[in-house]
C-alpha atoms as a PDB file:
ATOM      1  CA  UNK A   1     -76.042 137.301-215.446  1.00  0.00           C
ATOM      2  CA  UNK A   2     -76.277 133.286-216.045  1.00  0.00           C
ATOM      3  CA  UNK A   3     -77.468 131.999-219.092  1.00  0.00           C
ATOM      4  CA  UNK A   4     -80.569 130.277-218.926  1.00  0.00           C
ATOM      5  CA  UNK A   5     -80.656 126.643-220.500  1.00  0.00           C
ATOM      6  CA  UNK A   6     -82.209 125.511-223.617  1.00  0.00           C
ATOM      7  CA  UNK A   7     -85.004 122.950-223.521  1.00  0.00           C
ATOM      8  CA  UNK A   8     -85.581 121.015-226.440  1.00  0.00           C
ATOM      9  CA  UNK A   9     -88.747 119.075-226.971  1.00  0.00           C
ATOM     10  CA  UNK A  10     -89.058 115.538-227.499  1.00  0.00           C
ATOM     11  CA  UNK A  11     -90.226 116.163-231.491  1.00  0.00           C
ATOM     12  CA  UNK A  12     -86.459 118.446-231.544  1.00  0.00           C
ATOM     13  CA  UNK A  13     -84.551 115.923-230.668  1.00  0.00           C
ATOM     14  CA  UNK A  14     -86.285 113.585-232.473  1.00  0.00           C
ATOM     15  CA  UNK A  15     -85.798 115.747-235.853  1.00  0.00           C
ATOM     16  CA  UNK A  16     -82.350 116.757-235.513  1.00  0.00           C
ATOM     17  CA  UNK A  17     -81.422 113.024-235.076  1.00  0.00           C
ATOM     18  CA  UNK A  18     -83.219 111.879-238.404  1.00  0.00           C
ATOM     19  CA  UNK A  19     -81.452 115.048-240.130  1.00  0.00           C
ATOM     20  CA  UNK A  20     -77.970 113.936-239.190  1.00  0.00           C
ATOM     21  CA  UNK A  21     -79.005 110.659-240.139  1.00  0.00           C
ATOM     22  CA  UNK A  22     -80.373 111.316-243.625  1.00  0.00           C
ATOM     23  CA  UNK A  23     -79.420 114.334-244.941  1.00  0.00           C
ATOM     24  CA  UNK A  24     -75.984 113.130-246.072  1.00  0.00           C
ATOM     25  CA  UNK A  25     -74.479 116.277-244.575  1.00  0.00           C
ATOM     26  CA  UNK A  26     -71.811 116.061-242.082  1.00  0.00           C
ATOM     27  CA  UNK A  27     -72.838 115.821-238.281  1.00  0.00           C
ATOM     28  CA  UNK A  28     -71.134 119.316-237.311  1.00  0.00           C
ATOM     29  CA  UNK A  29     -73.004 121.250-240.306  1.00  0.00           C
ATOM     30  CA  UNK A  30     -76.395 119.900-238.605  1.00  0.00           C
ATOM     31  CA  UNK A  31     -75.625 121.108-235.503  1.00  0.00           C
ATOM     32  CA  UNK A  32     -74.425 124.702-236.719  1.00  0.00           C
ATOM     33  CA  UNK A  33     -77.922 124.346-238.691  1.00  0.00           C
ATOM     34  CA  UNK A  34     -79.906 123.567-235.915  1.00  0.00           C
ATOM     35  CA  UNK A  35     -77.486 125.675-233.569  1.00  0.00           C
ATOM     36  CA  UNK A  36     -76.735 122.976-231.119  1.00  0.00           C
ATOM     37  CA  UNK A  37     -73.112 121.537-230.042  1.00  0.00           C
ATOM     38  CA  UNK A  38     -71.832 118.944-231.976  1.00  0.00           C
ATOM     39  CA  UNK A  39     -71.220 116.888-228.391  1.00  0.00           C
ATOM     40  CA  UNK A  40     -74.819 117.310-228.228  1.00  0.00           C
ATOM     41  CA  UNK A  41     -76.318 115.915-231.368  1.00  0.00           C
ATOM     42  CA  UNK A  42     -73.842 112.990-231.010  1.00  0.00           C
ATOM     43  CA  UNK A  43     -75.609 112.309-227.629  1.00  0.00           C
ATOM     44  CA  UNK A  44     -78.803 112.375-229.287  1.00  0.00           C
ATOM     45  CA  UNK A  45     -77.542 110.480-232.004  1.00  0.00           C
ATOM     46  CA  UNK A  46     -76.313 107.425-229.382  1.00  0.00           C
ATOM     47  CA  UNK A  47     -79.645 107.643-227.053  1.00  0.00           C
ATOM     48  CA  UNK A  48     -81.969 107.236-230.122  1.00  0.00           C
ATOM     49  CA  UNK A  49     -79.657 104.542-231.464  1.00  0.00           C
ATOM     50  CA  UNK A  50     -79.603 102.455-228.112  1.00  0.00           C
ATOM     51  CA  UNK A  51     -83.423 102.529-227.298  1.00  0.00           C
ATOM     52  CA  UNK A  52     -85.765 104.133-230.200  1.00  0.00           C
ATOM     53  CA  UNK A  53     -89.180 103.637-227.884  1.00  0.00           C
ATOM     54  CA  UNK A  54     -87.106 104.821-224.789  1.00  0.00           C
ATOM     55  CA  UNK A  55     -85.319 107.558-226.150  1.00  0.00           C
ATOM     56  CA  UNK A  56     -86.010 111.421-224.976  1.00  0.00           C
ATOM     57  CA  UNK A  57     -88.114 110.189-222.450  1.00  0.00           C
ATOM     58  CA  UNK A  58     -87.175 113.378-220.058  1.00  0.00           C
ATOM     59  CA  UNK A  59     -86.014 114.003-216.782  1.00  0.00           C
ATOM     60  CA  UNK A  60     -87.341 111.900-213.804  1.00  0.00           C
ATOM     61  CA  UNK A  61     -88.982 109.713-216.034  1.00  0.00           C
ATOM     62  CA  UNK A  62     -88.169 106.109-215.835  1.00  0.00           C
ATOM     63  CA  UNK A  63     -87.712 103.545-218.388  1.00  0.00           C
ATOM     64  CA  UNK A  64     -90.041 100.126-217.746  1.00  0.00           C
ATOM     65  CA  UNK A  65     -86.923  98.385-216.891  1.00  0.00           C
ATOM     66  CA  UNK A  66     -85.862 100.853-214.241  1.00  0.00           C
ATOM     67  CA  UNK A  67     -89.900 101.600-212.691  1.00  0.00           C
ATOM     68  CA  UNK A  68     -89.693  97.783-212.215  1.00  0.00           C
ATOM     69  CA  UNK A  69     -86.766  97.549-210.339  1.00  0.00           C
ATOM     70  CA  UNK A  70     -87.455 100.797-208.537  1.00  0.00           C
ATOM     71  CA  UNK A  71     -90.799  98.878-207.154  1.00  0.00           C
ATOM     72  CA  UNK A  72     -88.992  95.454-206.575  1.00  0.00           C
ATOM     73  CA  UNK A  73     -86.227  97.336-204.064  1.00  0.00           C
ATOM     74  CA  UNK A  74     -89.030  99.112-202.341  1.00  0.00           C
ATOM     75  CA  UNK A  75     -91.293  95.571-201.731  1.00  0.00           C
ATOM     76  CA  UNK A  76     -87.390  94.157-200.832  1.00  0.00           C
ATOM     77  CA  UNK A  77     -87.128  96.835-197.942  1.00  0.00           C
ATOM     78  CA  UNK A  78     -90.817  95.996-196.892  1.00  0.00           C
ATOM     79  CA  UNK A  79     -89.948  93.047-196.386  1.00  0.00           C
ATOM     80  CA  UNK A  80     -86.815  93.399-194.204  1.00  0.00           C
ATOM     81  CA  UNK A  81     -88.886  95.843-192.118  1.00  0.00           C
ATOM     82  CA  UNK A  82     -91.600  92.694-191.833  1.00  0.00           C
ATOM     83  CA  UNK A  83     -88.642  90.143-190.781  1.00  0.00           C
ATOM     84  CA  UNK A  84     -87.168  92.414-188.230  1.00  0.00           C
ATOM     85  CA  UNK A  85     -90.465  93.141-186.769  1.00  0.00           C
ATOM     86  CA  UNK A  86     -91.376  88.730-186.673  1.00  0.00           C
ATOM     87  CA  UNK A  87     -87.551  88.612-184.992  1.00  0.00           C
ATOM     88  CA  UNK A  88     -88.037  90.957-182.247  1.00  0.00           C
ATOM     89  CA  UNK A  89     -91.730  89.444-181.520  1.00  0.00           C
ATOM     90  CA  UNK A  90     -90.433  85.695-181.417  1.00  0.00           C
ATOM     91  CA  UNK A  91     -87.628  86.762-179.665  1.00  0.00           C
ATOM     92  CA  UNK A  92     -90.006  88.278-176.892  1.00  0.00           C
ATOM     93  CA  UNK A  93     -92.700  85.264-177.323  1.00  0.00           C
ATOM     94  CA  UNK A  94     -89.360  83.605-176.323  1.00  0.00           C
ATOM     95  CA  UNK A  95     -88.322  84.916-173.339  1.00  0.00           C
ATOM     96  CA  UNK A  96     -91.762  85.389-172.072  1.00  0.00           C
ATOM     97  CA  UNK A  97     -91.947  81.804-172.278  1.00  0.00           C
ATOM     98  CA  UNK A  98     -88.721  80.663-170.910  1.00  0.00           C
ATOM     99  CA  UNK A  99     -89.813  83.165-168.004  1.00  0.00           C
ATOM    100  CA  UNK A 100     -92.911  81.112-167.703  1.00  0.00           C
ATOM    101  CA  UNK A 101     -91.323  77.709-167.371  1.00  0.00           C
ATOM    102  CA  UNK A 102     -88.934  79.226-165.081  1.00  0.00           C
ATOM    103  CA  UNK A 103     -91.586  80.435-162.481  1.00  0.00           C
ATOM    104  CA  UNK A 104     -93.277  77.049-162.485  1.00  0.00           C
ATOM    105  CA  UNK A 105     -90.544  75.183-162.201  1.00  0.00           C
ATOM    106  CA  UNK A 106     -89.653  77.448-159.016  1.00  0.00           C
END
């Protein structure tokens, strides 16, 4: 049977960073302490290094950063849909007027 995953909760993470940080012990005797890999902590250890408001933010969740450019490449493909709709309707407006001229010049 599979092993289920371990979830670990924001405040965890959070915790098992400052330890490794302050305790003065070695990073691999915090992990066997908290009884988490090694890889792990050091992951933990770079995401709360690289963003301390961002960090542990959980899946699906978005930084700022990335909700704003998730919203700016949706209004983008809006707009394409709004400027191949205009081209298709001057095209027509086009040809229904180049059919008109055409008929009164005949």
């Amino acid at each position: 049977m599979a092993e289920q995953r371990r979830v670990f909760t924001k405040e965890f993470k959070q915790e098992a960073v400052r330890l490794s940080n302050e305790s003065g012990k070695h990073i691999n005797r915090v992990a066997v302490e908290l009884g988490v890999p090694r890889s792990r902590l050091t992951r933990w250890r770079a995401e709360a290094a690289a963003d301390v408001t961002e960090a542990f933010r959980g899946n699906g969740k978005r930084t700022a950063e990335q909700e704003r450019i998730r919203q700016l490449e949706r209004e983008v493909e809006r707009l394409k849909q709004e400027r191949a709709i205009l081209k298709k309707s001057w095209a027509l407006s086009r040809n229904r007027s180049r059919a008109v001229s055409a008929d009164r010049e005949a």
